[in-house]
Protein backbone atom coordinates (compact mmCIF):
# COMPACT_ATOMS: atom_id res chain seq x y z
CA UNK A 1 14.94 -149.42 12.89
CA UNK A 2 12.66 -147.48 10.75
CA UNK A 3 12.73 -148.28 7.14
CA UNK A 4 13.71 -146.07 4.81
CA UNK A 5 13.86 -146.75 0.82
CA UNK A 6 17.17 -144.80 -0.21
CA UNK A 7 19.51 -142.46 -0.21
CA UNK A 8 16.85 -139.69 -0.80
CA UNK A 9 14.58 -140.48 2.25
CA UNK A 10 17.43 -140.77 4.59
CA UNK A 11 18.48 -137.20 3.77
CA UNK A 12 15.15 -135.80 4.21
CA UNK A 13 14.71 -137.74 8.06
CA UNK A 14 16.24 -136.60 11.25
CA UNK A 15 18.67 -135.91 12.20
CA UNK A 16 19.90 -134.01 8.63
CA UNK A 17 16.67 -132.38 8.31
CA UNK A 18 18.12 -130.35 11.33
CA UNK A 19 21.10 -129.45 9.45
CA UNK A 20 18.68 -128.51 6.59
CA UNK A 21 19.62 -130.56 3.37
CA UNK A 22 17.81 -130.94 0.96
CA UNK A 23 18.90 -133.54 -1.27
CA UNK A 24 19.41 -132.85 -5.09
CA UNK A 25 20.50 -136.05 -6.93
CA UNK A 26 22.94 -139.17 -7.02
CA UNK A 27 25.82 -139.12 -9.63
CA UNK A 28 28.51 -142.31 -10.08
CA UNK A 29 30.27 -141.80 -6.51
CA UNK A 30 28.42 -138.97 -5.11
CA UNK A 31 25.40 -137.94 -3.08
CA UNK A 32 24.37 -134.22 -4.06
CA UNK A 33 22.09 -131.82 -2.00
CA UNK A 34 21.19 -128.31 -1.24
CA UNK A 35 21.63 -126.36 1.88
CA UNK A 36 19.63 -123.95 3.18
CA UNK A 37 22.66 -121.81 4.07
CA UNK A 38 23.15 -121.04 0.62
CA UNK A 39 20.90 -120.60 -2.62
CA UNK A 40 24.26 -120.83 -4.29
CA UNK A 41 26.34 -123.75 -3.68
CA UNK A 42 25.94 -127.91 -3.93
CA UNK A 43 27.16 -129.96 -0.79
CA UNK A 44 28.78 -133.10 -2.19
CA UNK A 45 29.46 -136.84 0.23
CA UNK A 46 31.45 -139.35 -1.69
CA UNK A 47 29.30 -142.04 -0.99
CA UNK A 48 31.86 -144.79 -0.54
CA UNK A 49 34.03 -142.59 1.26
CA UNK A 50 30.73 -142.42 3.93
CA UNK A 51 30.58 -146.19 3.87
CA UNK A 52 34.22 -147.18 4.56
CA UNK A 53 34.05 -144.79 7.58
CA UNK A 54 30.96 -146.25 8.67
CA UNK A 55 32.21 -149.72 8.35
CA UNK A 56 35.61 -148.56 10.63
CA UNK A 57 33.97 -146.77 12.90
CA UNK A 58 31.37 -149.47 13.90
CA UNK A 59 34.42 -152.22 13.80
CA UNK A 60 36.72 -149.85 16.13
CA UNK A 61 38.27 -148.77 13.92
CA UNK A 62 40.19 -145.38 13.60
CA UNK A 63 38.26 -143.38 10.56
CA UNK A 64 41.43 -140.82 10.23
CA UNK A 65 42.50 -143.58 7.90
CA UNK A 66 39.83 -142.17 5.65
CA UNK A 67 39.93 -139.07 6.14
CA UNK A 68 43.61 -139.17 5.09
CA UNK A 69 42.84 -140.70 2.26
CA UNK A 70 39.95 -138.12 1.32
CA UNK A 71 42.74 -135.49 1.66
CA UNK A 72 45.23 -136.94 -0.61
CA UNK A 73 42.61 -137.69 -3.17
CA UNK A 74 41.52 -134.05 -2.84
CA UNK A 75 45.15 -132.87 -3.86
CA UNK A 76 45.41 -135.05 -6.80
CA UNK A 77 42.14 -133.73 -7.82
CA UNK A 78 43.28 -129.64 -7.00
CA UNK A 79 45.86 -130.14 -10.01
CA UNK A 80 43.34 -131.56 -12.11
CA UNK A 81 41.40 -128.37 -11.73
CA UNK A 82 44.01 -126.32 -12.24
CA UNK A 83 45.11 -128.40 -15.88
CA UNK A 84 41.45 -127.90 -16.75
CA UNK A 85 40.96 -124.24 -15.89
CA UNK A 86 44.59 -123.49 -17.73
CA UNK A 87 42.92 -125.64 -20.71
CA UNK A 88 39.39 -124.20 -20.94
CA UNK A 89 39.59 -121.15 -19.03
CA UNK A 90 39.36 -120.40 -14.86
CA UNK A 91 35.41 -119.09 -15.87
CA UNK A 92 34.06 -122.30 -17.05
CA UNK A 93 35.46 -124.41 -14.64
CA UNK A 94 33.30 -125.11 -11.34
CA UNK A 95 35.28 -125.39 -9.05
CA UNK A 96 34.96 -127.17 -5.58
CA UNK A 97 36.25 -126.39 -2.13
CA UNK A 98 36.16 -128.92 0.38
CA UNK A 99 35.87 -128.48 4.50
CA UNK A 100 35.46 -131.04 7.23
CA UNK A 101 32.48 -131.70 8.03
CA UNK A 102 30.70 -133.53 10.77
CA UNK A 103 28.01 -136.46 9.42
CA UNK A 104 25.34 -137.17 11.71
CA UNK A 105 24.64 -140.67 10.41
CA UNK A 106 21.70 -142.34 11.83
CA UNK A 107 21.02 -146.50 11.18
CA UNK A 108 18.71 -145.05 8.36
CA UNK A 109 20.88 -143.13 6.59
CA UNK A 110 23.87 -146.16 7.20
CA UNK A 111 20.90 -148.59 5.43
CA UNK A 112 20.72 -146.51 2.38
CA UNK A 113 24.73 -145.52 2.77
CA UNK A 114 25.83 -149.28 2.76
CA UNK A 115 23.03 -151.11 0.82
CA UNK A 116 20.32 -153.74 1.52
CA UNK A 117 23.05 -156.42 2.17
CA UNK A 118 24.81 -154.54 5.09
CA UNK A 119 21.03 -153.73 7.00
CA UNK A 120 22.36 -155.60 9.81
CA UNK A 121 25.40 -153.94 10.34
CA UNK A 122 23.39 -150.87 9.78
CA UNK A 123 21.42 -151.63 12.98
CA UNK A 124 24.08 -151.57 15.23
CA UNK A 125 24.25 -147.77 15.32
CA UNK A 126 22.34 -146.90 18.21
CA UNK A 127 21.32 -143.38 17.88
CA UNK A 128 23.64 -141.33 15.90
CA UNK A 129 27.06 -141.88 15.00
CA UNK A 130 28.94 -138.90 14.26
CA UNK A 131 31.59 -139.73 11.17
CA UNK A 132 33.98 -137.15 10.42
CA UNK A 133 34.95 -136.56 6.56
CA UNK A 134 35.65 -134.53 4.38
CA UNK A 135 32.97 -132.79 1.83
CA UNK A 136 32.88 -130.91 -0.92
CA UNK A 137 31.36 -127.81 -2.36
CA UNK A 138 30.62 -126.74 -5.78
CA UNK A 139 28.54 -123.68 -7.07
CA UNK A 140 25.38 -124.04 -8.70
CA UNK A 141 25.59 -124.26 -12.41
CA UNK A 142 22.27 -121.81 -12.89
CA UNK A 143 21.75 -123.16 -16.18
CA UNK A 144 20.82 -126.81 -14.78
CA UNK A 145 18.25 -125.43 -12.77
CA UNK A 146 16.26 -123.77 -15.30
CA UNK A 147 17.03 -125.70 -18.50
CA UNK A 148 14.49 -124.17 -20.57
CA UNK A 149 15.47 -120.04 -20.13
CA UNK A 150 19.18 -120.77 -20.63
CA UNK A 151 18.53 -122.96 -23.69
CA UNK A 152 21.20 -125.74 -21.98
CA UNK A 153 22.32 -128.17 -23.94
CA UNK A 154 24.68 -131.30 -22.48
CA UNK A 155 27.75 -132.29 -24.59
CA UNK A 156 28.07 -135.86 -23.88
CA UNK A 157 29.54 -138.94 -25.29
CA UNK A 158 27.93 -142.07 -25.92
CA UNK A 159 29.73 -145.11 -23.74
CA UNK A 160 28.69 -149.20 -24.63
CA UNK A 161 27.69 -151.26 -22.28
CA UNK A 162 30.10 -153.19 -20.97
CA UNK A 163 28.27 -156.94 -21.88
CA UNK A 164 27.67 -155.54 -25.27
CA UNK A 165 31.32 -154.27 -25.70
CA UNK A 166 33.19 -157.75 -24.42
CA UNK A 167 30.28 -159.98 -26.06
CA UNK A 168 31.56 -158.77 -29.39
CA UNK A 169 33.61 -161.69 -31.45
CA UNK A 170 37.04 -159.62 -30.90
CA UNK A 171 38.71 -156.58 -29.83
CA UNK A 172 38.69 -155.52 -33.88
CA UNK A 173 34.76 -156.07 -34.05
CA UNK A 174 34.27 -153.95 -30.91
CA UNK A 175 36.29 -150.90 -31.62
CA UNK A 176 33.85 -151.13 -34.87
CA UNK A 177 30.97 -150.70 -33.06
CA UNK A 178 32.20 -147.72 -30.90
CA UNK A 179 32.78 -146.44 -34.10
CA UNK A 180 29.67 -146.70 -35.46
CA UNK A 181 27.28 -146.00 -32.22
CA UNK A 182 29.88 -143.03 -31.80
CA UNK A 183 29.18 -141.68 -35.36
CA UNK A 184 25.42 -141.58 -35.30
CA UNK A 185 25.22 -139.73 -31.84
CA UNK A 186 27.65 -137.27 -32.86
CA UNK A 187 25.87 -136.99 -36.14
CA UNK A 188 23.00 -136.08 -34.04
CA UNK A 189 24.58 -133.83 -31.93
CA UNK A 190 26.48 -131.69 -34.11
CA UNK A 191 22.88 -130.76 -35.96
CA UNK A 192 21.45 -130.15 -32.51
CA UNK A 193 24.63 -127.61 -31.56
CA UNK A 194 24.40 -125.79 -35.36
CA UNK A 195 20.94 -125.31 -35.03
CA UNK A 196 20.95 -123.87 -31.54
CA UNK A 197 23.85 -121.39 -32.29
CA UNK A 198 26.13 -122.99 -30.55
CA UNK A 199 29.05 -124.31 -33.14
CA UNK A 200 31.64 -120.99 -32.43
CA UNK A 201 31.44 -122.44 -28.37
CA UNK A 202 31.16 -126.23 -28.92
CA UNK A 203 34.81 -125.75 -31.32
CA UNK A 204 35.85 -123.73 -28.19
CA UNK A 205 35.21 -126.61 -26.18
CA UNK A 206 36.67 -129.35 -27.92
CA UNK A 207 39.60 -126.88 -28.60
CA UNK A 208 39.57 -126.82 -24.48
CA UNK A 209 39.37 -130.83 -24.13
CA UNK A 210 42.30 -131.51 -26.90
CA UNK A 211 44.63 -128.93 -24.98
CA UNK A 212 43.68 -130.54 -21.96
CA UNK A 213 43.96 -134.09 -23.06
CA UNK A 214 47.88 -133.10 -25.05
CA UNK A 215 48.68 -131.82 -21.47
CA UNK A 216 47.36 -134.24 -18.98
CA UNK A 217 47.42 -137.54 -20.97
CA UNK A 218 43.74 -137.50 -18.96
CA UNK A 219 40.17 -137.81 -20.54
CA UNK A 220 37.49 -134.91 -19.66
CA UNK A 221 34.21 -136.75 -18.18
CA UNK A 222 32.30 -136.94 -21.32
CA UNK A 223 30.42 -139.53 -19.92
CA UNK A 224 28.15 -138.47 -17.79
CA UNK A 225 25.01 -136.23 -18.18
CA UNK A 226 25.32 -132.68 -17.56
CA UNK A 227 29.20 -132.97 -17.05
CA UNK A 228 30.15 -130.32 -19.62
CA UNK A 229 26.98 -127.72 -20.21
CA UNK A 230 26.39 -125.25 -22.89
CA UNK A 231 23.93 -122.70 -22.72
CA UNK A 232 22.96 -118.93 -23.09
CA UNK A 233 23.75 -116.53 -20.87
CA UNK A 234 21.70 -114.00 -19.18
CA UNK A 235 23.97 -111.47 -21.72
CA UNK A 236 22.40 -113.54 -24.40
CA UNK A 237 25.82 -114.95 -25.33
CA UNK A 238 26.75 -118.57 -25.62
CA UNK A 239 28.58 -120.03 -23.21
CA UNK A 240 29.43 -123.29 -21.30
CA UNK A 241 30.67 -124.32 -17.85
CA UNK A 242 32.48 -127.86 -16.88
CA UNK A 243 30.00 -128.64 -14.08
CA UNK A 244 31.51 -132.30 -12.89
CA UNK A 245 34.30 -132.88 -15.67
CA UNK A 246 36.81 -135.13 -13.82
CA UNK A 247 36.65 -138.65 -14.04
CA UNK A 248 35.02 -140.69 -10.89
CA UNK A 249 36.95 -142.19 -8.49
CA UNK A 250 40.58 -142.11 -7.53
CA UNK A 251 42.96 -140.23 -10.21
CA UNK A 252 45.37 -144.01 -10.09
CA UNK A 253 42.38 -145.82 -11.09
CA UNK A 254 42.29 -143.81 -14.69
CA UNK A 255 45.82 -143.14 -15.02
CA UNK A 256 46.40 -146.58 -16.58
CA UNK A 257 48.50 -148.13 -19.80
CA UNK A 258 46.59 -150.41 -21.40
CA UNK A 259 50.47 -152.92 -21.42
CA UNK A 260 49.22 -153.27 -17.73
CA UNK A 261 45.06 -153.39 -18.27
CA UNK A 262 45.36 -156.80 -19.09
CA UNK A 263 41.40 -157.49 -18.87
CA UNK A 264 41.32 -154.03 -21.16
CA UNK A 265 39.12 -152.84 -18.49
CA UNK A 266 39.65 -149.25 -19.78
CA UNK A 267 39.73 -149.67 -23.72
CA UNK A 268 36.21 -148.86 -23.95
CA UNK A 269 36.50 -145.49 -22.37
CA UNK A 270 39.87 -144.70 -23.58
CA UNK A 271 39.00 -145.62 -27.33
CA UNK A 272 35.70 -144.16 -26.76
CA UNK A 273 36.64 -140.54 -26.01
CA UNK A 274 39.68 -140.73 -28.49
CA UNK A 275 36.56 -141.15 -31.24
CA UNK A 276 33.96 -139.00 -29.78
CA UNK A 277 36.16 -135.85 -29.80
CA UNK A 278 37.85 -136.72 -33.08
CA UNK A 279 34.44 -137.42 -34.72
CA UNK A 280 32.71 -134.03 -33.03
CA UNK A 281 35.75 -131.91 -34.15
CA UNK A 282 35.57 -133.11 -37.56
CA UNK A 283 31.37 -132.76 -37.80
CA UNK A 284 32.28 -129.16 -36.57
CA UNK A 285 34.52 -128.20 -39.22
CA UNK A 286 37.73 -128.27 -37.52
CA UNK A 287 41.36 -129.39 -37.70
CA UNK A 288 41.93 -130.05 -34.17
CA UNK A 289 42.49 -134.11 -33.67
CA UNK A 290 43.46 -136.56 -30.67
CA UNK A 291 46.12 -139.05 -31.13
CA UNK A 292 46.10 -142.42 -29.57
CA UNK A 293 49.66 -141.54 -27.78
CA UNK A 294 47.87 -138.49 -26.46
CA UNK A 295 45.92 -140.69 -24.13
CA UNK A 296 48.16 -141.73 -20.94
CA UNK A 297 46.25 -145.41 -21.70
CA UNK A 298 47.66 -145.73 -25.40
CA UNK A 299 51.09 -144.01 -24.71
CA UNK A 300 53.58 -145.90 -26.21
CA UNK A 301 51.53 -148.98 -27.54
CA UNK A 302 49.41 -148.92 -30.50
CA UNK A 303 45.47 -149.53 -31.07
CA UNK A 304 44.61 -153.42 -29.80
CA UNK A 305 43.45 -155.64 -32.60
CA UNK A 306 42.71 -159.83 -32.16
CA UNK A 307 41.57 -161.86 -30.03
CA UNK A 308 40.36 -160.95 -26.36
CA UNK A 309 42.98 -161.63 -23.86
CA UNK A 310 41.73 -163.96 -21.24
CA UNK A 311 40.26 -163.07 -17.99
């Protein structure tokens, strides 16, 4: 088998150079490339998605299970869109299609797919196994691919590590140090957004992610970089587009109450976000806050304070 570093190499070897891809980037759960079919639109694999059908289809398995999956994710994440586009607008949301598609996956591409541990599972493929799933589409946010004309600027909010967050003495002690890390990048930020002209579209924004978060119970993907862009348009107008704002992963894995996160896997986003957006409205000048019981995670129970529970 010929070896091949990552993700990146196996998109660029045969037999997807055929289909020409071209790959783009890697974000939390998904592999991202171009395709010479279009100037216009991003072709998006869920990377474990491409895995677990790997894994079936070399085992014998039947990899409709997957796909079935895939298409009951992709439903959950439909109303999602449509919450966010009724929140923020149908013009600033990018939104994605999705279409069956048929992977060629080579042992390569399964290498960099399932990871240096699975290499010898990998190997088994002998030529090309053709995996069936189900991939997405997005548009090209034009303002990503030349930061510098459309002055783009990435609203983002800063998340702790997770070592740093639990190695703190107690819940109380940790929640004080999203606070402060929370404060100085928003700080930061909110100079950065004044200066650039951009405070009348960063309130409209955060007036877009408080509507949505009322609504939903659901946090926008504030995580990430280049999830929620703000830039100038070729009309010389400010403007912003929610390039990847959902949450990774299934919607179940979010939509949690922290009376049944008993490791408070969560709290750190959760409590995060719930401060970011508070603290950025406020540095903006507005009246617009977030309440814990907003937050599907802190509906019902108050803020957690003591001791960390035991794992």
């Amino acid at each position: 088998m010929k070896q091949i570093e990552g993700i990146e190499d196996a998109l660029e070897s045969e037999p997807l150079a055929r289909y020409g891809l071209t790959y783009v980037g890697s974000g939390a759960s998904k592999v991202c490339f171009e395709t010479t079919g279009s100037d216009r639109k991003l072709i998006k694999v869920d990377r474990d998605d491409l895995a677990s059908a790997i894994k079936l289809a070399l085992d014998g398995g039947d990899t409709e299970q997957v796909f079935s999956l895939q298409k009951k994710r992709r439903n959950a994440y439909q109303e999602q869109e449509d919450a966010l586009a009724a929140a923020f607008g149908p013009d600033h949301v990018l939104r994605k299609g999705a279409f069956r598609f048929t992977v060629p996956v080579t042992p390569e591409i399964a290498a960099a797919v399932l990871g240096p541990k699975r290499k010898t599972l990998a190997s088994r493929i002998d030529g090309v196994l053709e995996i069936r799933s189900l991939i997405e589409t997005q548009q090209i946010a034009e303002e990503l691919k030349d930061r510098d004309a459309y002055r783009t600027i990435d609203m983002q909010i800063p998340l702790m590590d997770q070592d740093d967050f639990r190695g703190t003495q107690n819940v109380d002690t940790a929640l004080r140090k999203i606070d402060g890390m929370t404060s100085r990048h928003i700080d930061r930020d909110a100079r950065q957004l004044k200066e650039n002209g951009y405070l009348g579209i960063a309130q409209e924004v955060i007036r877009g992610m408080v509507a949505y978060t009322k609504g939903s119970g659901m946090m926008v993907d504030l995580f990430g970089t280049d999830n929620v862009t703000l830039f100038t348009g070729i009309d010389g107008k400010p403007d912003f587009h929610l390039v990847d704002p959902i949450l990774p992963g299934p919607r179940e894995l979010w939509d949690q109450n922290i009376s049944s996160d008993t490791g408070f896997s969560l709290l750190r986003h959760y409590y995060s976000y719930l401060c970011g957006v508070n603290k950025l409205a406020e540095a903006l000048g507005m009246k617009e806050r977030l309440e814990p019981e907003d937050l599907v995670y802190f509906k019902g129970a108050s803020l957690p304070e003591g001791e960390w529970p035991k794992r």
